[in-house]
Protein backbone atom coordinates (compact mmCIF):
# COMPACT_ATOMS: atom_id res chain seq x y z
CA UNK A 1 -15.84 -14.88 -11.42
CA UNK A 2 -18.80 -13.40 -12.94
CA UNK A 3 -18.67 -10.68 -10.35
CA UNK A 4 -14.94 -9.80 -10.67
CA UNK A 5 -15.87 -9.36 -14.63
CA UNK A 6 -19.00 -7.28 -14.05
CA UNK A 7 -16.50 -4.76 -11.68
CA UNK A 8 -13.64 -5.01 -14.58
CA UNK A 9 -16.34 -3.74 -17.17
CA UNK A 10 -17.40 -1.35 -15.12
CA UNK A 11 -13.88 0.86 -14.96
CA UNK A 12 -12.61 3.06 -17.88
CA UNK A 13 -9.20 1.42 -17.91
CA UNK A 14 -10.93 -2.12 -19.13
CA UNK A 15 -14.58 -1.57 -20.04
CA UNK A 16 -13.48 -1.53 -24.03
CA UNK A 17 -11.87 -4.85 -23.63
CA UNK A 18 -13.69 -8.06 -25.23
CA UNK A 19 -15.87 -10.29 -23.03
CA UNK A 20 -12.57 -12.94 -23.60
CA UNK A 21 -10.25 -10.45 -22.34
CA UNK A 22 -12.16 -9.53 -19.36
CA UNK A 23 -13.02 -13.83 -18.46
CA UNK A 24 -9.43 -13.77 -19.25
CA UNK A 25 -8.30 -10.97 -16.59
CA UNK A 26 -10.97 -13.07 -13.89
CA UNK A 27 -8.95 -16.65 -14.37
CA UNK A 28 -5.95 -14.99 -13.86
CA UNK A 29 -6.62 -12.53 -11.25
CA UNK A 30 -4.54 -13.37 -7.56
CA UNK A 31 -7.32 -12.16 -4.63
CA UNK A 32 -6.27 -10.82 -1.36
CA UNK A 33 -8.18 -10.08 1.67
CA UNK A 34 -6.28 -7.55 4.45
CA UNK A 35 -7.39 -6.55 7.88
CA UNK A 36 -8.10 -2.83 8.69
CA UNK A 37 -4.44 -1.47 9.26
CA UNK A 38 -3.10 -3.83 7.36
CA UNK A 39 0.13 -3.53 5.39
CA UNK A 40 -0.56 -4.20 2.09
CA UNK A 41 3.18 -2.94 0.47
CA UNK A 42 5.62 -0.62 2.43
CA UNK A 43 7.64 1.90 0.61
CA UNK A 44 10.86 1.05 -1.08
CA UNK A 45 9.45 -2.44 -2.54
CA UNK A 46 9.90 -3.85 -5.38
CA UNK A 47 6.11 -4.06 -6.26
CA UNK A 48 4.97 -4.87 -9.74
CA UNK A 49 1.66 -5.37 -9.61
CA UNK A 50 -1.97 -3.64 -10.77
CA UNK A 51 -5.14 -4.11 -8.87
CA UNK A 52 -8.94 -3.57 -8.38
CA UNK A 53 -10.33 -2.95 -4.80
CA UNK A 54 -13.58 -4.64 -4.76
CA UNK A 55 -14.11 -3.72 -1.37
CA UNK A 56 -12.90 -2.06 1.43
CA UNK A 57 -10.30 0.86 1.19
CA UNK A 58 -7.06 1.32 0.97
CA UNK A 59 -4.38 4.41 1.97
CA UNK A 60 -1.33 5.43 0.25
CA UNK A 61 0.79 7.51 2.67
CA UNK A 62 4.36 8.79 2.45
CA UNK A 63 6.32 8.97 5.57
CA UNK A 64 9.57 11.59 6.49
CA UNK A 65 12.48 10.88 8.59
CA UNK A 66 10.87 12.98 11.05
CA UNK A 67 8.16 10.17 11.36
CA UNK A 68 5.47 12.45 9.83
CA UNK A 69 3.37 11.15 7.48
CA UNK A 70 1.03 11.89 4.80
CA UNK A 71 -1.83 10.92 3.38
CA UNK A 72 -1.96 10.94 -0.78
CA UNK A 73 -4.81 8.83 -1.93
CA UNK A 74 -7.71 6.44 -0.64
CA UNK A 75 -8.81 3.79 -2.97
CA UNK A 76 -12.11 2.66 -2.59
CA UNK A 77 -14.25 0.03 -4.05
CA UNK A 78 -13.62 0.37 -8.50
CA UNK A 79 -10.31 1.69 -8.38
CA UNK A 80 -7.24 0.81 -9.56
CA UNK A 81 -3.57 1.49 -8.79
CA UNK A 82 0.01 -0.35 -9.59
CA UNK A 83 3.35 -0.01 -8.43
CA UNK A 84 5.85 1.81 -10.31
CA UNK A 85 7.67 -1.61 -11.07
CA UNK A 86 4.06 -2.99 -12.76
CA UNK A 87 5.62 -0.24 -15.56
CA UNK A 88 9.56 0.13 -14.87
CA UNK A 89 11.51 -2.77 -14.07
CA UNK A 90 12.76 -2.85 -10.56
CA UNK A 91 11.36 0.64 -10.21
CA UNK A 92 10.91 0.86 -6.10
CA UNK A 93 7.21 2.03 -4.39
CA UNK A 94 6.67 5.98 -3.62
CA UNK A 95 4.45 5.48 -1.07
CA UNK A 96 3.15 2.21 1.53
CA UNK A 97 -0.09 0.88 0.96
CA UNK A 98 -2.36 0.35 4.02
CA UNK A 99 -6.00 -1.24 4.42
CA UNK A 100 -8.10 1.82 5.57
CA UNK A 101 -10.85 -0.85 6.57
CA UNK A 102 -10.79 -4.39 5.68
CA UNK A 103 -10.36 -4.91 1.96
CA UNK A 104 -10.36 -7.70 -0.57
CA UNK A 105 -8.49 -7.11 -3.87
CA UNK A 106 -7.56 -8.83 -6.94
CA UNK A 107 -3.96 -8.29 -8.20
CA UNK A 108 -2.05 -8.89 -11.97
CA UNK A 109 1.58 -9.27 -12.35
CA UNK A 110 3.11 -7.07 -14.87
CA UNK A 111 3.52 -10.16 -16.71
CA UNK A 112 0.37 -11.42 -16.53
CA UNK A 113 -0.79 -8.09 -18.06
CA UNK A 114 1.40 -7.43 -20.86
CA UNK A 115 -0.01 -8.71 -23.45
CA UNK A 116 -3.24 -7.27 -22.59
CA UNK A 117 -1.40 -3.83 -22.91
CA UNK A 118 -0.33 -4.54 -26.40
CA UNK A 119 -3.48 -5.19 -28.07
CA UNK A 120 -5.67 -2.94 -27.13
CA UNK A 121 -4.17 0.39 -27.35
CA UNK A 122 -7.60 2.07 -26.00
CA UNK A 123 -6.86 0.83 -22.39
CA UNK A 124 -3.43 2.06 -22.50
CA UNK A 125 -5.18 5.53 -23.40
CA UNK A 126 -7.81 5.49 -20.32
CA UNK A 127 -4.31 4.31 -18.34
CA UNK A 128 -2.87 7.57 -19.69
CA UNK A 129 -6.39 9.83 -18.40
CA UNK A 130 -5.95 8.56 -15.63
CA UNK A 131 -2.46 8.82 -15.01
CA UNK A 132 -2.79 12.23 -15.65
CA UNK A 133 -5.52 12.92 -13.06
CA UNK A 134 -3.39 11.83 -10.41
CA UNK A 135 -0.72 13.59 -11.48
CA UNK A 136 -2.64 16.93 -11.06
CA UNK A 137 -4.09 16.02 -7.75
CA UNK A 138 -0.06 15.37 -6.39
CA UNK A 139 0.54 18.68 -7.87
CA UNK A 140 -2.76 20.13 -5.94
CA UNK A 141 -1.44 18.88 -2.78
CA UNK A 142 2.02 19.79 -3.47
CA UNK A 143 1.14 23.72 -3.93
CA UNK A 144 -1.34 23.70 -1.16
CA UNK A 145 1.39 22.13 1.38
CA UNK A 146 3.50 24.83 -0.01
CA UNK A 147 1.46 27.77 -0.12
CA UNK A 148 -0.95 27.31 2.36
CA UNK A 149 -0.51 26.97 6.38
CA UNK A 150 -1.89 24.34 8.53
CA UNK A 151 -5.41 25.99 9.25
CA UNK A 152 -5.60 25.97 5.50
CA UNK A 153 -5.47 22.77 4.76
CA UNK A 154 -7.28 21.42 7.49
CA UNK A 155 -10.17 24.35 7.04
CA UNK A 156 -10.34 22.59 3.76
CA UNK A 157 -10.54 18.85 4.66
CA UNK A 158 -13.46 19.53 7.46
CA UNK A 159 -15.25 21.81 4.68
CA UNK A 160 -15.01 18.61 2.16
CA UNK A 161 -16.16 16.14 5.25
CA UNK A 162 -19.11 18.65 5.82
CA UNK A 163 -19.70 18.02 2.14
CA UNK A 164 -19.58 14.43 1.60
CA UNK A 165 -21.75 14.44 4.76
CA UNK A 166 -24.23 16.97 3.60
CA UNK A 167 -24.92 18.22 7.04
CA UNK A 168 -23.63 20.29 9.45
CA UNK A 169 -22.17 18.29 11.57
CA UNK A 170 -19.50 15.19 11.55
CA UNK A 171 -18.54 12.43 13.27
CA UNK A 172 -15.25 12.50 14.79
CA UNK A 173 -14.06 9.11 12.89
CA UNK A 174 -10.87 10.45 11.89
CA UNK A 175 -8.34 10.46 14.84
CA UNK A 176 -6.13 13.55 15.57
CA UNK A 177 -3.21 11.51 13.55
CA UNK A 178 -5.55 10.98 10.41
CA UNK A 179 -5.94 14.16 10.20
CA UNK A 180 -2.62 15.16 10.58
CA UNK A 181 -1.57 12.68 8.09
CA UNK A 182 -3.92 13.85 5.46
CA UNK A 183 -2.91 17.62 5.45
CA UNK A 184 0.75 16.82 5.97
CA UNK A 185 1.07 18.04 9.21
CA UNK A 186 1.12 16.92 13.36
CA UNK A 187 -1.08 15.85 15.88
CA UNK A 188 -0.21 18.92 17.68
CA UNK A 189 -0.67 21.62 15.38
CA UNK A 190 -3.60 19.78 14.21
CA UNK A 191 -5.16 20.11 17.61
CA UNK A 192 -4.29 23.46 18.39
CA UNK A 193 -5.49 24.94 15.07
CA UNK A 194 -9.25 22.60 15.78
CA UNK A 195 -9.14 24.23 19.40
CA UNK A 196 -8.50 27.71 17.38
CA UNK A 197 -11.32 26.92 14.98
CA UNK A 198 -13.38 26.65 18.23
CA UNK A 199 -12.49 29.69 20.22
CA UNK A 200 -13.29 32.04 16.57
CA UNK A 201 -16.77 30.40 16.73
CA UNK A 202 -16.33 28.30 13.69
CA UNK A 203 -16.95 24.73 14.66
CA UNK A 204 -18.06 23.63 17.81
CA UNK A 205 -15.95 20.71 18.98
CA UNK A 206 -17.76 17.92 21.36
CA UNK A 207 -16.71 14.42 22.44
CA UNK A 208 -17.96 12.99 19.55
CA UNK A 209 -18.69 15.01 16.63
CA UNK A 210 -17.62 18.59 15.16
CA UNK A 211 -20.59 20.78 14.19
CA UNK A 212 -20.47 23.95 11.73
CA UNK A 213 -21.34 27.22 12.97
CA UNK A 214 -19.77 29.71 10.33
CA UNK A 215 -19.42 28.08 7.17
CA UNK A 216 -18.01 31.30 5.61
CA UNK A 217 -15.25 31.91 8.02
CA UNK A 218 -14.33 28.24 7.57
CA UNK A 219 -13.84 29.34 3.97
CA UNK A 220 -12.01 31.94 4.45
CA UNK A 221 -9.41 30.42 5.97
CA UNK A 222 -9.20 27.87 3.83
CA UNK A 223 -8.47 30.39 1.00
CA UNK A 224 -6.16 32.70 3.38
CA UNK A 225 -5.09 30.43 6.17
């Protein structure tokens, strides 16, 4: 319990509640461990719950008709999300929830919560911030799926995977679907615009990892397209 506390204090949303509140939130806390791929909740549930990942991550994707899907947000370790019915009664999920890797959360009913809510007004703020944040990073990926083509985007996620990797070259972890899933796109177009990253010299693509070659070119089709 002690170590579910120590991860509550150390989030925004609940590090102004009392020591009671947060021993409180531990004792009543429902954990759940998922496999990798897992199905955590698919869309169009009724879903009201909030949780912590303490380990692990988890997706949120949207799917079309069309069977295309799209990636919207990974939750890793300290984060926190809820379903729209945690909020609005009978309000249905906007996305399915899917264990990236394997995971272990801890969950609250909207009931459970409540009263939480109402006395203290400053975690309701830091709910707002955040709230807010995420709002603006839908609206991101809204105007770049509008306004940018495929090479865009996915110029964009290999420059941010070059980033978090601080090198100049990446593993190939993400499959051809990931990727297309996380740019909104296909598997096809996804591989023809890596194999047209390849022939303009930008990346070189091997078996098992892509490596940088022009960095600004990269760039400047993630600006352009």
């Amino acid at each position: 319990m002690n170590q579910l506390v120590q991860l509550l204090k150390e989030n925004p949303i609940f590090s102004y509640l009392a020591r009671c509140d947060l021993e409180w939130m531990a004792n009543q806390a429902k954990m759940r461990q998922y496999a990798k791929n897992q199905t955590v909740i698919l869309y169009g549930d009724v879903w009201p719950y909030l949780f912590v990942v303490e380990s692990g991550s988890v997706d949120a994707f949207k799917e079309s008709g069309e069977g295309r899907s799209l990636m919207v947000n990974t939750f890793l370790a300290g984060d926190i999300f809820w379903g729209l019915a945690f909020f609005q009664e009978n309000a249905l999920m906007p996305v399915t929830l899917e264990a990236h890797e394997a995971c272990q959360l801890h969950l609250w009913s909207r009931e459970v919560m409540s009263p939480i809510f109402e006395r203290n007004g400053r975690m309701g703020w830091e709910l707002c911030q955040l709230m807010a944040g995420r709002m603006q990073r839908a609206s991101a990926i809204l105007e770049e799926m509008a306004f940018h083509p495929v090479a865009g985007r996915l110029a964009r996620l290999l420059l941010d995977h070059f980033e978090m990797a601080g090198d100049a070259a990446i593993s190939r972890h993400l499959t051809l679907d990931e990727m297309a899933a996380r740019i909104g796109s296909t598997r096809e177009m996804v591989c023809r615009a890596l194999y047209s990253f390849s022939d303009k010299k930008l990346i070189e693509v091997t078996r098992t990892e892509f490596v940088l070659t022009n960095r600004a070119g990269l760039a400047h089709l993630m600006e352009w397209g």
